[in-house]
Protein backbone atom coordinates (compact mmCIF):
# COMPACT_ATOMS: atom_id res chain seq x y z
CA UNK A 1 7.97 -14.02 -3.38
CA UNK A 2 8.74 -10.56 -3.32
CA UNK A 3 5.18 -9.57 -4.99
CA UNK A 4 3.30 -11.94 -1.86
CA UNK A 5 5.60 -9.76 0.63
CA UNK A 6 4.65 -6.59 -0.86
CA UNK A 7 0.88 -7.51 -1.12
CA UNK A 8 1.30 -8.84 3.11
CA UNK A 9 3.12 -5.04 3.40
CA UNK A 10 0.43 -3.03 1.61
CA UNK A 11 -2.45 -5.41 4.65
CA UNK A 12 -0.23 -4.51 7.67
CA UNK A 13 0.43 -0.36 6.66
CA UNK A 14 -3.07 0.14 5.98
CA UNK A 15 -3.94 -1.63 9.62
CA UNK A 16 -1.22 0.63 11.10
CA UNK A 17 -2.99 3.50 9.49
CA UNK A 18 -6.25 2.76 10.61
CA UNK A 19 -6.70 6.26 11.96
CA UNK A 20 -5.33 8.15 9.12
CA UNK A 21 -7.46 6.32 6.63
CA UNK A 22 -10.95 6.19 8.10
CA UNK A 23 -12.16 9.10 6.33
CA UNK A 24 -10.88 9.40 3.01
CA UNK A 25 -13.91 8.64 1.27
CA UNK A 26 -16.04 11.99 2.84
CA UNK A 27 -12.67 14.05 2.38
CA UNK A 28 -10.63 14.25 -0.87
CA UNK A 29 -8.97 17.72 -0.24
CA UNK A 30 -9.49 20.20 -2.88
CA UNK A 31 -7.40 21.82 -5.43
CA UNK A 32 -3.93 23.16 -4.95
CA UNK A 33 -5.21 26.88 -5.77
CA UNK A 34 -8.19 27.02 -4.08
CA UNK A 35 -7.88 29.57 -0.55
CA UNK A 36 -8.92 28.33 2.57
CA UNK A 37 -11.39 30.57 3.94
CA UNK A 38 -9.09 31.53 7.35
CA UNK A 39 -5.39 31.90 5.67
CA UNK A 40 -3.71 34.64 4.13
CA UNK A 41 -3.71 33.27 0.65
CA UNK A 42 -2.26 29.87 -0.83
CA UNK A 43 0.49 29.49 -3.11
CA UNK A 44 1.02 26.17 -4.87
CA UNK A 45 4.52 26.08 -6.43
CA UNK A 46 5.10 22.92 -7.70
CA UNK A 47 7.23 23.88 -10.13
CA UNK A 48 9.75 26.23 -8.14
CA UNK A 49 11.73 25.61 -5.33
CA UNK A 50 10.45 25.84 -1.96
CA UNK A 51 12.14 28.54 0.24
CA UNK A 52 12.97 27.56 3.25
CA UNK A 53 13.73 29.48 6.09
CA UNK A 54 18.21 28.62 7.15
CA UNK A 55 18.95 25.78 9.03
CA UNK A 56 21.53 25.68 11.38
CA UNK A 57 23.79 22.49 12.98
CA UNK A 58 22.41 23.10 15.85
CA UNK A 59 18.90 21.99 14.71
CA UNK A 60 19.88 18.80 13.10
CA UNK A 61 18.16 16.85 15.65
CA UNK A 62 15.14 18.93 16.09
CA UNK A 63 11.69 16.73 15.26
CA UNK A 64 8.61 18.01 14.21
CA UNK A 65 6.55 15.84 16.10
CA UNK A 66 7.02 13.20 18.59
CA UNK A 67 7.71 9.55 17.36
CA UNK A 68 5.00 8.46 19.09
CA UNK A 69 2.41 11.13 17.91
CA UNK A 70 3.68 10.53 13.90
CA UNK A 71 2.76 6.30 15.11
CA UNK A 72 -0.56 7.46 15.85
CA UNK A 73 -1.68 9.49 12.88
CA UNK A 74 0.31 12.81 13.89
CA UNK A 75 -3.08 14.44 14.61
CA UNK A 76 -1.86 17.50 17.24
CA UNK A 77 1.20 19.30 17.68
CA UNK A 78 2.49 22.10 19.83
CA UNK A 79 5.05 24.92 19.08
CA UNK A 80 5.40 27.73 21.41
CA UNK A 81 1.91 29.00 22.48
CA UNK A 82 0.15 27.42 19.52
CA UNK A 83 -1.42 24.15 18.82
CA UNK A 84 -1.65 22.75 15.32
CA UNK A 85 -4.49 19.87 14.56
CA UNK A 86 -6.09 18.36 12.28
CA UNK A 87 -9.93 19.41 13.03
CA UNK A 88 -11.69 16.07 12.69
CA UNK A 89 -15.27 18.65 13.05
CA UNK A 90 -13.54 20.03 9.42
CA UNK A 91 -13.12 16.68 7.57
CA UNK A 92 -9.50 16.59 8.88
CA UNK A 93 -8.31 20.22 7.89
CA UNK A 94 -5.47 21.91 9.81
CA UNK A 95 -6.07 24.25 12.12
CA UNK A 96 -4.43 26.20 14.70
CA UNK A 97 -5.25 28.42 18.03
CA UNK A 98 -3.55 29.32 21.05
CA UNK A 99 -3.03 26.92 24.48
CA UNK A 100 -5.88 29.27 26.00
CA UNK A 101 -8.31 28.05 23.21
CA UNK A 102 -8.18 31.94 21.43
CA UNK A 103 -7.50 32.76 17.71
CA UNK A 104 -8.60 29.88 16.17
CA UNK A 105 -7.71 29.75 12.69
CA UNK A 106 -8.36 27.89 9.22
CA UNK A 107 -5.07 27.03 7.79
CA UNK A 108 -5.70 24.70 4.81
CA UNK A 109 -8.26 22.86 2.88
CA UNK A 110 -6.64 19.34 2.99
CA UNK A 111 -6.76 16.58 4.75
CA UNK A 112 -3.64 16.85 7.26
CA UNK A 113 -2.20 13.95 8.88
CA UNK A 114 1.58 13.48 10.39
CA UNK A 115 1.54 16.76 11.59
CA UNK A 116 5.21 18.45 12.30
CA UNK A 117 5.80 21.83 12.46
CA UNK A 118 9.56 23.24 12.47
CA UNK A 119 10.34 27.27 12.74
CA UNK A 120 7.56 28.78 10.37
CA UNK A 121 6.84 26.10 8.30
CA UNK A 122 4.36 22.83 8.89
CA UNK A 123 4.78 19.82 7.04
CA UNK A 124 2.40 16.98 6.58
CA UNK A 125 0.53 14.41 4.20
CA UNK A 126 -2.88 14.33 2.74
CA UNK A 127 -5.65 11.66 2.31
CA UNK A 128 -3.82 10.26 -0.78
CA UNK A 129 -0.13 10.28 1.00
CA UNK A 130 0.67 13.45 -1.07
CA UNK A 131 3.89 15.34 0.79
CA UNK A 132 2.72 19.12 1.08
CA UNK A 133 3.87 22.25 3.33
CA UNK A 134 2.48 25.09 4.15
CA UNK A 135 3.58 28.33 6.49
CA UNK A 136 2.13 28.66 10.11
CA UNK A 137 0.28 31.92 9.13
CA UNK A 138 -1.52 29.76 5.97
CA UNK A 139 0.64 30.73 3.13
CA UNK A 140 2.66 29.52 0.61
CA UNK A 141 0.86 26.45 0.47
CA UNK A 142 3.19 23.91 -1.43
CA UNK A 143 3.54 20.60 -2.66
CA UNK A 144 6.53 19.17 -1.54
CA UNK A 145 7.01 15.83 -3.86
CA UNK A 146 6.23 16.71 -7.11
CA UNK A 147 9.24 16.10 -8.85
CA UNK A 148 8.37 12.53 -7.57
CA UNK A 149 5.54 9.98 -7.30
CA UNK A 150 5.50 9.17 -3.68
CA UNK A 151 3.10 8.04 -1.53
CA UNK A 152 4.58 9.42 1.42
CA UNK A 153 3.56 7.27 5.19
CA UNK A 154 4.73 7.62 8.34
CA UNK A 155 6.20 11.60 8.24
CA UNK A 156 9.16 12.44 10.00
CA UNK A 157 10.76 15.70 10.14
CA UNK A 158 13.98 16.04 11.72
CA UNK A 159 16.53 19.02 11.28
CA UNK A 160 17.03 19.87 7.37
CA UNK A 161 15.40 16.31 6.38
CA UNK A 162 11.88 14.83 5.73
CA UNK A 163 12.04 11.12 6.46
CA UNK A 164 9.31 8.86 5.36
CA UNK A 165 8.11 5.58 4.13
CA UNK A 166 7.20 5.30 0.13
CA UNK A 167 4.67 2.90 -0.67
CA UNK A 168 4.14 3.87 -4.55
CA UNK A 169 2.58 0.43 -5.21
CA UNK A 170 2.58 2.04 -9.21
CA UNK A 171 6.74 1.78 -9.10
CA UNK A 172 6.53 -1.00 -7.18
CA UNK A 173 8.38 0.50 -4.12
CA UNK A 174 6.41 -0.61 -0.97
CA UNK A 175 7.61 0.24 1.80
CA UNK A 176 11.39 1.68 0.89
CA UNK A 177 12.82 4.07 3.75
CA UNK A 178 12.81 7.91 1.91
CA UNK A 179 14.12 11.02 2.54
CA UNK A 180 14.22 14.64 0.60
CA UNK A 181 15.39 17.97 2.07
CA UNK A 182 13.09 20.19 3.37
CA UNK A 183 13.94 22.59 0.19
CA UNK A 184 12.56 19.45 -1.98
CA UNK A 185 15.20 18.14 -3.22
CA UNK A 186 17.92 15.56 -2.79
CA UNK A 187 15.55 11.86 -2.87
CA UNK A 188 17.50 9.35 -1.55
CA UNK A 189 16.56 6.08 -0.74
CA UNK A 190 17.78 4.24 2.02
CA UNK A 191 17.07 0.33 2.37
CA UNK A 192 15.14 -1.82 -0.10
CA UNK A 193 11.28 -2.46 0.20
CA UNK A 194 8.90 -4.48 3.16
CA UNK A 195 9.24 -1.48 5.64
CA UNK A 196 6.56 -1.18 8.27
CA UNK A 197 6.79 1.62 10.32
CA UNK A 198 9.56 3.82 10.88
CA UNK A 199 11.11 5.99 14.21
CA UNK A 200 13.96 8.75 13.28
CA UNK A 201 15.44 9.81 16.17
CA UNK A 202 18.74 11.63 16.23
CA UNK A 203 20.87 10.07 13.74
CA UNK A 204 18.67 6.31 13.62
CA UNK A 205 16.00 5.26 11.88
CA UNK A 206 14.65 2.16 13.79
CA UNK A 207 11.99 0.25 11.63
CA UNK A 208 10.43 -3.24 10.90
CA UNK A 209 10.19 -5.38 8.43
CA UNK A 210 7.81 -8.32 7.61
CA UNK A 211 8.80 -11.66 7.07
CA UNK A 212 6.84 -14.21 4.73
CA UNK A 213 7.95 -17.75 5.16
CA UNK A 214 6.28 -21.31 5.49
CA UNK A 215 5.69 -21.00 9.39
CA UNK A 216 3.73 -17.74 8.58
CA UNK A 217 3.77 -13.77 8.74
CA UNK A 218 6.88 -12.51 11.24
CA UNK A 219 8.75 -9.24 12.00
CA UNK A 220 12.43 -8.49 12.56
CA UNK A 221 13.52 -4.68 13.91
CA UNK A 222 16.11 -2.93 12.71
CA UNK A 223 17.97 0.62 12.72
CA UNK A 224 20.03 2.06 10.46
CA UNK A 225 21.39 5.71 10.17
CA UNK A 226 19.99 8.66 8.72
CA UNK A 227 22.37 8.53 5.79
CA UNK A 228 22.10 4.96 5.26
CA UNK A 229 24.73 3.37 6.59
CA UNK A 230 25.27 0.72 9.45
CA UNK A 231 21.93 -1.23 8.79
CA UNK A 232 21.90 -3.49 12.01
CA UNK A 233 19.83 -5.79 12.66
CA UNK A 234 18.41 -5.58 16.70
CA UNK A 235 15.96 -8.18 16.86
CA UNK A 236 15.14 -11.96 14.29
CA UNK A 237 12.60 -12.72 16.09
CA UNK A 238 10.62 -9.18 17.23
CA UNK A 239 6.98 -10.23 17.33
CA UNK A 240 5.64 -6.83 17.13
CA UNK A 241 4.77 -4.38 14.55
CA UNK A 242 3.79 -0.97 16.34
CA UNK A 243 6.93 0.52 18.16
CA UNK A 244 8.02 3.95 20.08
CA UNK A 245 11.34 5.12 20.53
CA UNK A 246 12.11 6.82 23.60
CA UNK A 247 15.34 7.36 24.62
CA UNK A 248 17.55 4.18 25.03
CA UNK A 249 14.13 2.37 25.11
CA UNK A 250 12.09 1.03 22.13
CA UNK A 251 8.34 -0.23 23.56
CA UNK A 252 6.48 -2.21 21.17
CA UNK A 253 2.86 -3.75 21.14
CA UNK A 254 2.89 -7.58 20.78
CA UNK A 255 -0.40 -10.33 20.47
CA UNK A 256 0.63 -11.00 24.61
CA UNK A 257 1.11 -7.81 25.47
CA UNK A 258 4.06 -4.74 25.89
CA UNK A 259 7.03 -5.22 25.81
CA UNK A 260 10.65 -2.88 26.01
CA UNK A 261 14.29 -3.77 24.26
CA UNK A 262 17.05 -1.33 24.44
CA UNK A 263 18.09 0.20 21.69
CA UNK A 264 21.19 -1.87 21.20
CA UNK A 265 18.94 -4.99 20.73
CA UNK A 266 19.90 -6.00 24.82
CA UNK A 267 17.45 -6.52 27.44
CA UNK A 268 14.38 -7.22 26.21
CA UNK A 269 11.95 -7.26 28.67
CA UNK A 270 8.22 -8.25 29.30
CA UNK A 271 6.44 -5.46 31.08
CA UNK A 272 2.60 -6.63 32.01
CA UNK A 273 1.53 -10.19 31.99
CA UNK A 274 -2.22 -9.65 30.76
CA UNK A 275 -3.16 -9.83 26.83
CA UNK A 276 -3.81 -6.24 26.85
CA UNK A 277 -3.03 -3.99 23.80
CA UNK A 278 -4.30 -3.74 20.63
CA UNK A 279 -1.61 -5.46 18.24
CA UNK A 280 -0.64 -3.40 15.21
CA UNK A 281 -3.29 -0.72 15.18
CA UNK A 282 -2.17 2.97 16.37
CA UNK A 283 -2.58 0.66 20.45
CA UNK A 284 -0.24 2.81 22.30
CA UNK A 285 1.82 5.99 23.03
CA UNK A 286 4.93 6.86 25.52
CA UNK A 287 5.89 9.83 27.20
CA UNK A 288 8.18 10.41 30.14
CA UNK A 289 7.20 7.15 32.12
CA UNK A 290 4.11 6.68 31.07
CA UNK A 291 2.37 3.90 28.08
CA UNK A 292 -0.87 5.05 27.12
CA UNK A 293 -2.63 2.66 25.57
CA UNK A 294 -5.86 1.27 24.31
CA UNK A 295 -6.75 -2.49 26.07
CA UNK A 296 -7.55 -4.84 24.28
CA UNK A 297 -9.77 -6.57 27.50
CA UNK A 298 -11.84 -3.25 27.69
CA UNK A 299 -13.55 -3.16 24.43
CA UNK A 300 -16.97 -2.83 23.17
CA UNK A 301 -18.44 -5.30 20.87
CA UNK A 302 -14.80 -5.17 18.52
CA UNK A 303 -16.20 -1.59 18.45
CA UNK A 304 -13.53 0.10 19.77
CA UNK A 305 -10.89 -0.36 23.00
CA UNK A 306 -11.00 1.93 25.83
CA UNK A 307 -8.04 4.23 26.86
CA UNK A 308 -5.58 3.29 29.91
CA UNK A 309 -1.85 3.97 31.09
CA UNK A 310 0.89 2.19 32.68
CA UNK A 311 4.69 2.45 34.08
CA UNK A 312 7.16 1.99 31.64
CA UNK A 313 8.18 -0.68 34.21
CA UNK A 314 4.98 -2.07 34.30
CA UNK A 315 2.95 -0.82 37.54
CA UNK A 316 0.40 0.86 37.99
CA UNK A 317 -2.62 0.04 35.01
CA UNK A 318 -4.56 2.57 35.31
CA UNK A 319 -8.43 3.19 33.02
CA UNK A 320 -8.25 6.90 32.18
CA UNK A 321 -11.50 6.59 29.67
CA UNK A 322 -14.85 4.65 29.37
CA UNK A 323 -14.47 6.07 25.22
CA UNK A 324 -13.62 4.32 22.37
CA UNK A 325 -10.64 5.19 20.65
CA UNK A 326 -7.87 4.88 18.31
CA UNK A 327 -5.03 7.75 17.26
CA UNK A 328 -3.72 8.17 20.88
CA UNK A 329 -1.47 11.60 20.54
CA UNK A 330 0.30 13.03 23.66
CA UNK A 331 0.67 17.26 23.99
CA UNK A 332 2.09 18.54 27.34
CA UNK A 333 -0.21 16.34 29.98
CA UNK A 334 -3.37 16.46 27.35
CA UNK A 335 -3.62 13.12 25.36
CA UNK A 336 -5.64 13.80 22.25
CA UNK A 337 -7.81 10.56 21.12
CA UNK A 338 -10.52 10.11 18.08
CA UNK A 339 -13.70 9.54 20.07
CA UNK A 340 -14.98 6.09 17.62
CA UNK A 341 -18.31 6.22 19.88
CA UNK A 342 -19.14 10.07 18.81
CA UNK A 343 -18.69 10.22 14.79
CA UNK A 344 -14.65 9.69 15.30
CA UNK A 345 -14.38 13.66 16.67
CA UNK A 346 -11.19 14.92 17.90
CA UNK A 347 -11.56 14.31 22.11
CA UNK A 348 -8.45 15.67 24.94
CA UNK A 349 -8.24 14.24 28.37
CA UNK A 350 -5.60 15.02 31.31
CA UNK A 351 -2.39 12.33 31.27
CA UNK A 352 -4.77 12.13 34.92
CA UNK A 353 -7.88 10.87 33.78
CA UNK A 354 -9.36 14.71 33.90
CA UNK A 355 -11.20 17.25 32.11
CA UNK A 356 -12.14 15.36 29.56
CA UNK A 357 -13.69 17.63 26.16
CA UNK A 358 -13.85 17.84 22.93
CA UNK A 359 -11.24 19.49 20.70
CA UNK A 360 -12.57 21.40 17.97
């Protein structure tokens, strides 16, 4: 039983990752030593600690990324005046320039997904799930896992930790909750295997499981805390896979449509009535009071579903986008999109429907 559960897992995390996974084929990365042609210089270290900048208390609870942009492929971030992307024109590589659209820069010649930058340092995964980090100026480019054999989904950096689910099919631990210090050390796992997805915010990891039993494929939610303790269960019967966290409020996709429980398991709640988003595949983002999403009713062909919002209570559908899309990331009031219709190239729109471009 356990091997038919982890074979279900292995379906359902690469649907989840459709975005992150499209282009592995064109893009293998390149070797640890090799400079990228903007940076500084690269360092691999895998045999030496990382440095790492102090942390203080008072950053335990900072995140590298928004839950919802990590969900979606963690393809843009933003930290002070900077953006940091991965350059879908580049086979995926990270990049940076300023908010103005100056100084663009080369910063790597890997595939970067899960994006999070904290202080001077960027963390983030590559096309085979390999945990690296590298320095906002392009140096010191470092594997981050290579005292272990993870395949490292689903990034989270928050405070001193890297949280993250392992699905090393080779050691048979698919889908086990992770987490290392940022300084590379420390592995602990934190619940047993047939993990989905994962949110970390503050002191909870909230994540789903899948369920194999005679009546068919199901999904139960759960949290637990960062060090492992108080697993609690919050819903049997959850009937969604993709989820956001945001604030007392977890939003999840379902086959009917979107739906909101509190983070104590209470109050679940129905919020639109039409079959509308896409279940399980990077369908939807939340910011403020806002669901972006991609409809499943407004679709080409099974091509590709177009882009809308709604009201976290439920008013107010609105179409923001006649594209195709998938990886639906959220920066300031910019949501960042992979264009399907135009060779999957990075594409930004207003939160408004506005000024739509491409982001190179």
């Amino acid at each position: 039983m356990k091997r038919i559960i982890s074979i279900v897992l292995v379906v359902f995390v690469c649907l989840a990752l459709f975005v992150s996974c499209g282009e592995d084929e064109k893009s293998n990365g390149v070797n640890e030593n090799k400079n990228s042609n903007n940076a500084i210089e690269t360092n691999s270290t895998e045999n030496s600690k990382i440095n790492e900048q102090p942390k203080g208390n008072n950053n335990q609870h900072i995140a590298g990324n928004t839950t919802g942009n990590i969900i979606n492929g963690g393809l843009v971030v933003q930290q002070g005046d900077w953006i940091y992307y991965s350059n879908y024109d580049d086979g995926e590589k990270l990049y940076k320039k300023r908010i103005n659209g100056t100084e663009k820069t080369k910063l790597n010649d890997d595939v970067s997904r899960c994006i999070n930058v904290i202080g001077d340092w960027i963390y983030y995964r590559d096309n085979k799930s390999i945990l690296y980090k590298i320095h906002t100026n392009g140096t010191q480019h470092t594997k981050m896992t290579f005292a272990y054999n993870d395949s490292c989904l689903y990034v989270n950096v928050v405070g001193n930790w890297i949280y993250y689910i392992n699905n090393d099919e080779s050691e048979n631990d698919v889908g086990i909750i992770s987490k290392i210090h940022i300084d590379g050390t420390q592995k602990t796992e934190l619940n047993e295997y047939n993990s989905l997805l994962i949110n970390v915010v503050n002191d909870w990891i909230y994540y789903t499981t899948s369920n194999l039993s005679a009546s068919g494929l199901s999904s139960s939610l759960y949290k637990i805390r960062t060090n492992g303790t108080e697993k609690i269960k919050l819903d049997d019967n959850f009937g969604g896979i993709f989820f956001i966290v945001v604030d007392n409020w977890i939003y999840y996709s379902a086959e009917d449509g979107l739906y909101k429980i509190c983070t104590d398991g209470t109050q679940k709640t129905k919020l639109n009535d039409g079959n509308d988003t896409y279940f399980g595949i990077m369908g939807m983002n939340v910011v403020g009071d806002w669901i972006y999403f991609q409809n499943k009713n407004d679709f080409y062909n099974d091509f590709g579903y177009k882009l809308y919002k709604i009201k976290t209570d439920g008013t107010q559908k609105t179409k923001l986008s006649d594209d195709l899309i998938t990886g639906i990331n959220v920066v300031g009031d910019w949501i960042y999109y992979i264009n399907i219709a135009d060779n999957n190239r990075l594409y930004r729109i207003r939160t408004d429907g506005t000024e739509r471009q491409i982001f190179d």
